[in-house]
Protein backbone atom coordinates (compact mmCIF):
# COMPACT_ATOMS: atom_id res chain seq x y z
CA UNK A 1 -89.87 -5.70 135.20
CA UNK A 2 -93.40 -4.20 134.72
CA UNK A 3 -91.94 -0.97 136.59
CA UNK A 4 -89.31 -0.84 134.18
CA UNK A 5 -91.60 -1.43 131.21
CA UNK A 6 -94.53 1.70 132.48
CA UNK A 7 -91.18 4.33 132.37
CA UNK A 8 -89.89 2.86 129.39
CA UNK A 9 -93.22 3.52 127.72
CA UNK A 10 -93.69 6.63 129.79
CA UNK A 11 -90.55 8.18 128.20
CA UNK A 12 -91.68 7.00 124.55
CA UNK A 13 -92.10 9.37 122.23
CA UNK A 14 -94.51 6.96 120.11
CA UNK A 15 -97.51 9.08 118.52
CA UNK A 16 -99.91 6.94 119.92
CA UNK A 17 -98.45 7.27 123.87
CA UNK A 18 -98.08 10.94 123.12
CA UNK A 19 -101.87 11.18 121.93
CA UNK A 20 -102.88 9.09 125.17
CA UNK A 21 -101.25 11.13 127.44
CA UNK A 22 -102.08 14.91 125.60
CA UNK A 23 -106.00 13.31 126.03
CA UNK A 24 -105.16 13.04 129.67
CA UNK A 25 -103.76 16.12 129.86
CA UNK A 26 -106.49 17.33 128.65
CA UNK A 27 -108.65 16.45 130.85
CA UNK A 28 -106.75 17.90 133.54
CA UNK A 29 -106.73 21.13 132.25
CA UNK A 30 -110.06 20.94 131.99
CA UNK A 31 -110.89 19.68 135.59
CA UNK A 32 -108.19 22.91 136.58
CA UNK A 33 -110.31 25.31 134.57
CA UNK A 34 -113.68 24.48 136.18
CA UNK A 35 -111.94 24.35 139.68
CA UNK A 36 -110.83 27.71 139.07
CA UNK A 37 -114.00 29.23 137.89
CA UNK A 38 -115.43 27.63 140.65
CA UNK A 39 -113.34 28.93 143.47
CA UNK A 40 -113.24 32.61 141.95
CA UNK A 41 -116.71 32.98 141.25
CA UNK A 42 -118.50 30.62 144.14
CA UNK A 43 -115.88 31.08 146.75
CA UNK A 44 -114.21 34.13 146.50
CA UNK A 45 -117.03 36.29 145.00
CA UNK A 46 -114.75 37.05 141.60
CA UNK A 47 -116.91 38.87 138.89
CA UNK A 48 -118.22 35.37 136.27
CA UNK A 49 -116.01 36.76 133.25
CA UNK A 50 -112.68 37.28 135.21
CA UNK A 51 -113.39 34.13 137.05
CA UNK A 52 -113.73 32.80 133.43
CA UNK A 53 -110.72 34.34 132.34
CA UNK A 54 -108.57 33.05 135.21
CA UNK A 55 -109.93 29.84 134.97
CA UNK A 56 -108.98 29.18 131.01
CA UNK A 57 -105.47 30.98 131.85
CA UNK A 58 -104.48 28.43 134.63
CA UNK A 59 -105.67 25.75 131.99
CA UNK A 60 -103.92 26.86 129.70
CA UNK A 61 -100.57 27.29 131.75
CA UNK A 62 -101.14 24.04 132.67
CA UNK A 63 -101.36 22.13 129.31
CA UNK A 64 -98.43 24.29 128.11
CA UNK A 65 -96.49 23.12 131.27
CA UNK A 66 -97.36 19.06 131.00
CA UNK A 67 -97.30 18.99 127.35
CA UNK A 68 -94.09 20.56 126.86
CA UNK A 69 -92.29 18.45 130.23
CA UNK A 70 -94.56 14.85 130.02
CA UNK A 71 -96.02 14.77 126.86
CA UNK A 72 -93.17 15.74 124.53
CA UNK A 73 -90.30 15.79 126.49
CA UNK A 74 -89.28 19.45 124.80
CA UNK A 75 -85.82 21.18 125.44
CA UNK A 76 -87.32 24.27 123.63
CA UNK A 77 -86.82 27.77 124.48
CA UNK A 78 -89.67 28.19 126.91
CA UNK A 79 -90.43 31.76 125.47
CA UNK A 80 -90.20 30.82 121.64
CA UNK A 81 -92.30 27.95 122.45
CA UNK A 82 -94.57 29.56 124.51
CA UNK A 83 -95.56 32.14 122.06
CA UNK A 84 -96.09 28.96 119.38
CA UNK A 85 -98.19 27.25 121.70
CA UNK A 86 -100.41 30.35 121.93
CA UNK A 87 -100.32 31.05 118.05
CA UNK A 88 -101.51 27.20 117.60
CA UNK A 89 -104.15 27.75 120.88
CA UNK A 90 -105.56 30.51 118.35
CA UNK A 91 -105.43 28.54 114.98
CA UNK A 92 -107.09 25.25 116.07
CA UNK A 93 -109.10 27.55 117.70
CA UNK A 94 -110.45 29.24 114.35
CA UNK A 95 -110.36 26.07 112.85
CA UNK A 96 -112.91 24.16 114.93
CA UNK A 97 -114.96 27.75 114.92
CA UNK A 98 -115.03 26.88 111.16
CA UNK A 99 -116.10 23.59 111.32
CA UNK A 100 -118.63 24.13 114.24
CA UNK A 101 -120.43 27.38 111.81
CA UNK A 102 -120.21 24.83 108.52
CA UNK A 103 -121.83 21.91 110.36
CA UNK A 104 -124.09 24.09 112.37
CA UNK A 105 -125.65 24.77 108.79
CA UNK A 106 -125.61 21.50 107.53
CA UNK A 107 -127.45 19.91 110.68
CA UNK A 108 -129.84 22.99 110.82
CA UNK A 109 -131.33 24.03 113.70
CA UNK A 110 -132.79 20.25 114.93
CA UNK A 111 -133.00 17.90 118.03
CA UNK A 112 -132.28 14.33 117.79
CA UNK A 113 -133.68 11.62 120.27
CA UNK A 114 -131.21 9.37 120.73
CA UNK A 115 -133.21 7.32 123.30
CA UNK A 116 -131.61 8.17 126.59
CA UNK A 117 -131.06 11.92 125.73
CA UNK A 118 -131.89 14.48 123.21
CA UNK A 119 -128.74 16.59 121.11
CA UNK A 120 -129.17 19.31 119.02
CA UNK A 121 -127.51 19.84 115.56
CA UNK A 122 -125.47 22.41 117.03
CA UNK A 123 -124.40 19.92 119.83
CA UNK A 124 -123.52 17.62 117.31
CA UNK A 125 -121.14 20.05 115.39
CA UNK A 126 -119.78 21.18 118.86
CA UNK A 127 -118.17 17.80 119.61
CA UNK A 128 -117.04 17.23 115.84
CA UNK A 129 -115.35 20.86 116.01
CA UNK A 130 -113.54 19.87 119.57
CA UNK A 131 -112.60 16.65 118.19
CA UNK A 132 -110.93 18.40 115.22
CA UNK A 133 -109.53 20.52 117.34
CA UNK A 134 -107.64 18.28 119.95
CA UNK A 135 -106.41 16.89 116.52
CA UNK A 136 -105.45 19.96 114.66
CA UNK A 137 -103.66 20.97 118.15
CA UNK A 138 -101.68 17.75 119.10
CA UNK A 139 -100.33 17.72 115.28
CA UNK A 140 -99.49 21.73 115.80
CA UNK A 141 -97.69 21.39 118.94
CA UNK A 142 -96.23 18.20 118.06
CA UNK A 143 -94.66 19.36 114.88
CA UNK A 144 -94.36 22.83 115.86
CA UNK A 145 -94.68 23.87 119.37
CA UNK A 146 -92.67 21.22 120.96
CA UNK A 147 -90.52 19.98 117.86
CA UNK A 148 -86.59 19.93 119.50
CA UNK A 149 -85.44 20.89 115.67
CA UNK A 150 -86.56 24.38 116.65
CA UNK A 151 -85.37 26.77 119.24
């Protein structure tokens, strides 16, 4: 019964299971990305900015891969929706780099002592801007990207 109930709810296309499982996503691609960087550049000797590179593409191809299979069980044309999922990678993209320049303004160039550890009004904007961004991109690829009305 409970076995039945975890793939019934991992095949639900409910927002909110979709947004838990994008986060996790998420944080795989990000765990891939610093793997990769690591290997190139500490293992293999790879030049910092290809090792960079490599390491954001393989992220990248990842989240494309899970979010279009796991997260929103897509039937899309993987080459229409690949080049969406790029063109919405890019928009969020200048999106949070709008938010992160407006708040970087507004929070001026400070620290804050929060106790246990010390963030910068630039720090601060950084994690609005990404937050707005994992939004801004779920909505994107969820609407657009991934929608099953398109081709």
């Amino acid at each position: 019964m409970i076995t039945r109930q975890i793939k019934k709810m991992n095949q639900s296309d409910h927002p909110l299971v979709q947004m838990v499982k994008y986060g996790m996503v998420g944080v795989l691609n990000t765990l891939i990305t610093l793997a990769v960087i690591f290997l190139c550049k500490s293992v293999m000797g790879i030049n910092e900015y290809l090792s960079n590179f490599l390491g954001y593409f393989f992220g990248i191809l990842n989240s494309f891969v899970f979010n279009r299979i796991w997260v929103f069980h897509s039937h899309t044309k993987i080459h229409s929706s690949l080049l969406r999922f790029l063109a919405g990678c890019g928009i969020c993209y200048l999106l949070q780099f709008v938010i992160l320049w407006l708040l970087t303004g507004a929070f001026g160039d400070v620290e804050y002592d929060l106790g246990f550890f010390v963030i910068s009004g630039y720090g601060i904007a950084t994690l609005i801007a990404m937050v707005a961004y994992t939004i801004a991109n779920f909505i994107y690829n969820k609407l657009i990207t991934f929608s099953d009305t398109r081709s």
